[in-house]
Protein backbone atom coordinates (compact mmCIF):
# COMPACT_ATOMS: atom_id res chain seq x y z
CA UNK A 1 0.00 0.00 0.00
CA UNK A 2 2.76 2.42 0.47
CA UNK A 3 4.34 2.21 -3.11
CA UNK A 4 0.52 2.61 -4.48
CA UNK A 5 0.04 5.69 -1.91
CA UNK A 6 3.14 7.52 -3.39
CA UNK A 7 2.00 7.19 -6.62
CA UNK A 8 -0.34 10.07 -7.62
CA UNK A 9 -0.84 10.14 -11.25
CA UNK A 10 -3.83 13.04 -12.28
CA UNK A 11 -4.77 10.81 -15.18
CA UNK A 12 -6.46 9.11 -12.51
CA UNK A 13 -6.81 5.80 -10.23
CA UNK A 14 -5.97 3.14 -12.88
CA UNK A 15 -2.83 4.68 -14.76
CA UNK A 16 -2.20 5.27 -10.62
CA UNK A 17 -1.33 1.61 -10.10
CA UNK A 18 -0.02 0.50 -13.76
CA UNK A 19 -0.27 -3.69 -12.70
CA UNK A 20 3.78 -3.89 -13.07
CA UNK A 21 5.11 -0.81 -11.79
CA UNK A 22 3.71 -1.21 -7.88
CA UNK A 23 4.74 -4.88 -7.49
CA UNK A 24 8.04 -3.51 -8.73
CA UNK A 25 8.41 -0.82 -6.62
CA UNK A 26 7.65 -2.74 -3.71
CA UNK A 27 9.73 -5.74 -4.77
CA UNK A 28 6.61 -8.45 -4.81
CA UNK A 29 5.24 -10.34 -7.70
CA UNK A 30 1.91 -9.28 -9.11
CA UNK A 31 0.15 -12.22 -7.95
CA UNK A 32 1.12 -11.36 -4.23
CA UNK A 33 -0.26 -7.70 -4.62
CA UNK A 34 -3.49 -9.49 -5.32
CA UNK A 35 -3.47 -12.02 -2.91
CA UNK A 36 -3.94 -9.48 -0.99
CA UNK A 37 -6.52 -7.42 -3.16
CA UNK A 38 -9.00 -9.09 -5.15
CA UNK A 39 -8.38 -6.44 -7.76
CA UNK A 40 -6.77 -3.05 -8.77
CA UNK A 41 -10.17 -1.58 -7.85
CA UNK A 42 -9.24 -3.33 -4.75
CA UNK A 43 -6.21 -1.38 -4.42
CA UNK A 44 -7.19 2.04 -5.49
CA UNK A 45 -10.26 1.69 -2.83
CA UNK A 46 -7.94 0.84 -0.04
CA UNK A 47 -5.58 3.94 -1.44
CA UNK A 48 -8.19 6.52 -1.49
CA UNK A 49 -9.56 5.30 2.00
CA UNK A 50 -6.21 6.01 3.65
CA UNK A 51 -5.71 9.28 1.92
CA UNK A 52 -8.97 10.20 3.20
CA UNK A 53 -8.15 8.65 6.90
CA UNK A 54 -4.95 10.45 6.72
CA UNK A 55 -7.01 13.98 5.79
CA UNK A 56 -9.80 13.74 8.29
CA UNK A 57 -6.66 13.34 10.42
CA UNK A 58 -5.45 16.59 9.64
CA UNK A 59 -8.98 18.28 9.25
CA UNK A 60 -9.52 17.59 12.95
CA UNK A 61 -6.68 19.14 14.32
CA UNK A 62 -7.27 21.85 12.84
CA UNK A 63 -10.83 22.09 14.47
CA UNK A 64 -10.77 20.76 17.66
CA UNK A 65 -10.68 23.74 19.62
CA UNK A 66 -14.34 24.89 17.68
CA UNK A 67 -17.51 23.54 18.94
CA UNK A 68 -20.69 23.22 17.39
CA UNK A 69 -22.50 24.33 14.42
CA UNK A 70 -18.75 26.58 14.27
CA UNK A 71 -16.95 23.50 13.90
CA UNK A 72 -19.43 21.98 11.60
CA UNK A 73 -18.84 24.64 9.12
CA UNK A 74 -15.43 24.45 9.77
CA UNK A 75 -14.41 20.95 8.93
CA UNK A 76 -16.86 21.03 6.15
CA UNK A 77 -15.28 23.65 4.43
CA UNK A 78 -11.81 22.15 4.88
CA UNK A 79 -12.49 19.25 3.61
CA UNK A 80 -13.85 20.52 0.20
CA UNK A 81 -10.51 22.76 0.15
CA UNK A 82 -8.54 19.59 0.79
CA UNK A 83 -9.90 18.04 -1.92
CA UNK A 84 -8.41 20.98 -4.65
CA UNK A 85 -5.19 20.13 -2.99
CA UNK A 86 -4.24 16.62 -1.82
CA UNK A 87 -3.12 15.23 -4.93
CA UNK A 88 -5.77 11.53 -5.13
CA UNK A 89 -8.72 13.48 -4.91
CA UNK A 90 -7.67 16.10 -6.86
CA UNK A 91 -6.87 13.25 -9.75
CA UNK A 92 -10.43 12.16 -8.78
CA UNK A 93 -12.16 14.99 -9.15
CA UNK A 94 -10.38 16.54 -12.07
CA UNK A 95 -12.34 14.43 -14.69
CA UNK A 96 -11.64 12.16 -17.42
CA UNK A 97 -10.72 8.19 -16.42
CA UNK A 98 -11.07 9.16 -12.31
CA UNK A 99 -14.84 10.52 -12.72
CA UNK A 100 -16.47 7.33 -12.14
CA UNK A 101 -14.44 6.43 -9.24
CA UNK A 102 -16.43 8.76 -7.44
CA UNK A 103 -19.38 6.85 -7.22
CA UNK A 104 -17.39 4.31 -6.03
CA UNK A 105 -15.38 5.94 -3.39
CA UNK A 106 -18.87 7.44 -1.53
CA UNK A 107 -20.57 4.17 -1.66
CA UNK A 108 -17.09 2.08 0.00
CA UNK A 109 -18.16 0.80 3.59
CA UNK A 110 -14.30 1.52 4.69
CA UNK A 111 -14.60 5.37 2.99
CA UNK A 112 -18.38 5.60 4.75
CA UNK A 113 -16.43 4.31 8.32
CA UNK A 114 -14.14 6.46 7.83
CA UNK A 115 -16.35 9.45 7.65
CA UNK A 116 -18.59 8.44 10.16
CA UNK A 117 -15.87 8.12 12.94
CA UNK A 118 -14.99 11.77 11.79
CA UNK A 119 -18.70 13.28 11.59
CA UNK A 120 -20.55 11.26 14.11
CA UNK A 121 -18.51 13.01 17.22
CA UNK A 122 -18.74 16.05 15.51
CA UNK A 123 -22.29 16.35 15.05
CA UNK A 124 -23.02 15.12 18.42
CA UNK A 125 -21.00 17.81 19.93
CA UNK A 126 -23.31 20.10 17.92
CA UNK A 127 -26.61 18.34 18.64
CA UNK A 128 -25.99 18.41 22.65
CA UNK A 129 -25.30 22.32 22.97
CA UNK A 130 -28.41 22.46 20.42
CA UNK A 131 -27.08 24.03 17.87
CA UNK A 132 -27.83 20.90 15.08
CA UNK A 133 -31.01 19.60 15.03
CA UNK A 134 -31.80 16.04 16.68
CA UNK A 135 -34.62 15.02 14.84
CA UNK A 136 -32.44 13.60 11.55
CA UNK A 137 -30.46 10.54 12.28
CA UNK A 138 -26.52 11.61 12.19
CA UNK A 139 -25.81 9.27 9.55
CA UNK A 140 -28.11 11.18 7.12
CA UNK A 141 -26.84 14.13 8.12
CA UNK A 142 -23.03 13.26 7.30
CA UNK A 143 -24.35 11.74 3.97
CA UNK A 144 -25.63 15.74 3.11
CA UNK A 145 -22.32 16.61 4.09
CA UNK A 146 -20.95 14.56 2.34
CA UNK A 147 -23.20 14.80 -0.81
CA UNK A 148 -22.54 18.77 -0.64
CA UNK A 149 -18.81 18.55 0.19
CA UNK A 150 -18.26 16.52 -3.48
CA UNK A 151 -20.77 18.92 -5.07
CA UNK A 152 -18.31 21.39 -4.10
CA UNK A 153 -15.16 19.83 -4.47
CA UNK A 154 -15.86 18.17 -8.27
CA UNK A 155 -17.72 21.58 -9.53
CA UNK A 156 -16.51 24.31 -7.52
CA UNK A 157 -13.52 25.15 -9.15
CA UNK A 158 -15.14 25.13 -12.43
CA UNK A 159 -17.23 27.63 -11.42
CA UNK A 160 -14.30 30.24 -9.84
CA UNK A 161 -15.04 29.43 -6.51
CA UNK A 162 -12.91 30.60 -4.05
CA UNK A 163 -12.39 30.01 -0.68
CA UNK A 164 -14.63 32.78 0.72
CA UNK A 165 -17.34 31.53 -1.59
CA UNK A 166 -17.46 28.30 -0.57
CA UNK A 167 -17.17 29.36 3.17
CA UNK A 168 -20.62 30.93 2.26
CA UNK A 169 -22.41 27.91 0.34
CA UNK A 170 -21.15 25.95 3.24
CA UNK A 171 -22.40 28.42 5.27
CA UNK A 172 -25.71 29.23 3.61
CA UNK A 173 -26.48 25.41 2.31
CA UNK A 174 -25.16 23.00 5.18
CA UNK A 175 -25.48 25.11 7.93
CA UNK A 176 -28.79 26.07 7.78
CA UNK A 177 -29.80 22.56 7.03
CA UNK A 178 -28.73 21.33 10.04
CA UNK A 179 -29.97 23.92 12.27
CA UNK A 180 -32.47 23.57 14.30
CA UNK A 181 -36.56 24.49 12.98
């Protein structure tokens, strides 16, 4: 996993891991790669889930001193400003071959664990000091987030966002949907 992790490629997940070149690289056979992974689908997955692992990581140092709705916004709009910069999910979301892989990645129990260990304590946080609402179950709240953060992240920078303006569709869209009525 850690030659296939150091091997961004923006054409995308499958030019990512060429078949020869990680087995190579990490000094294995091909067969052994996939005796471990059913498939190079297999192996970008498990790539783009620890990228993503690795990020939420990051994003939630950099919030934990904000509570509530504040933090909410917060990680929100770090993540879809991660996503123009870590080089996978920029690949992913650039277009061409990567563009279907995002179906794939949103829909991967290990990506949607991921982002529920993230979320879930995060949302909580914001429900108890009532500043969320608590009559949508978490999980469909972090699958908005979620659905809004790769609305942003796959179509914002075609349409010149910047970083203030997607502070205020965060903001304007997320925020108030998870507010209490």
């Amino acid at each position: 996993m850690t030659v296939a992790e150091r091997s961004p490629n923006v054409r995308g997940p499958k030019p990512l891991l060429g078949d020869r070149p990680v087995a190579r690289e990490a000094g294995v056979s091909r067969p052994t790669v996939y005796t471990y992974f059913g498939s190079k689908k297999d192996v970008v997955l498990e790539v783009i889930v620890r990228q993503a692992a690795d990020l939420l990581a990051t994003l939630g140092k950099k919030v934990a001193r904000r509570k509530g709705l504040d933090c909410v916004i917060e990680a929100a709009c770090l993540g879809v400003l991660a996503m123009f910069e870590h080089p996978y999910f920029r690949a992913i979301i650039a277009g061409g071959e990567a563009t279907p892989w995002i179906a794939e990645i949103v829909v991967h129990e290990r990506f949607r664990s991921v982002e529920r260990d993230f979320w879930r304590p995060i949302l909580q946080e914001a429900i108890d000091v009532g500043e969320v609402r608590a009559d949508r179950d978490v999980d469909e709240m972090i699958d908005w987030i979620l659905f809004q953060q790769f609305a942003l992240g796959t179509h914002g920078e075609s349409f010149g966002l910047t970083e203030p303006a997607i502070r205020e569709l965060v903001s304007t869209y997320i925020a108030r949907s998870l507010q209490p009525l």
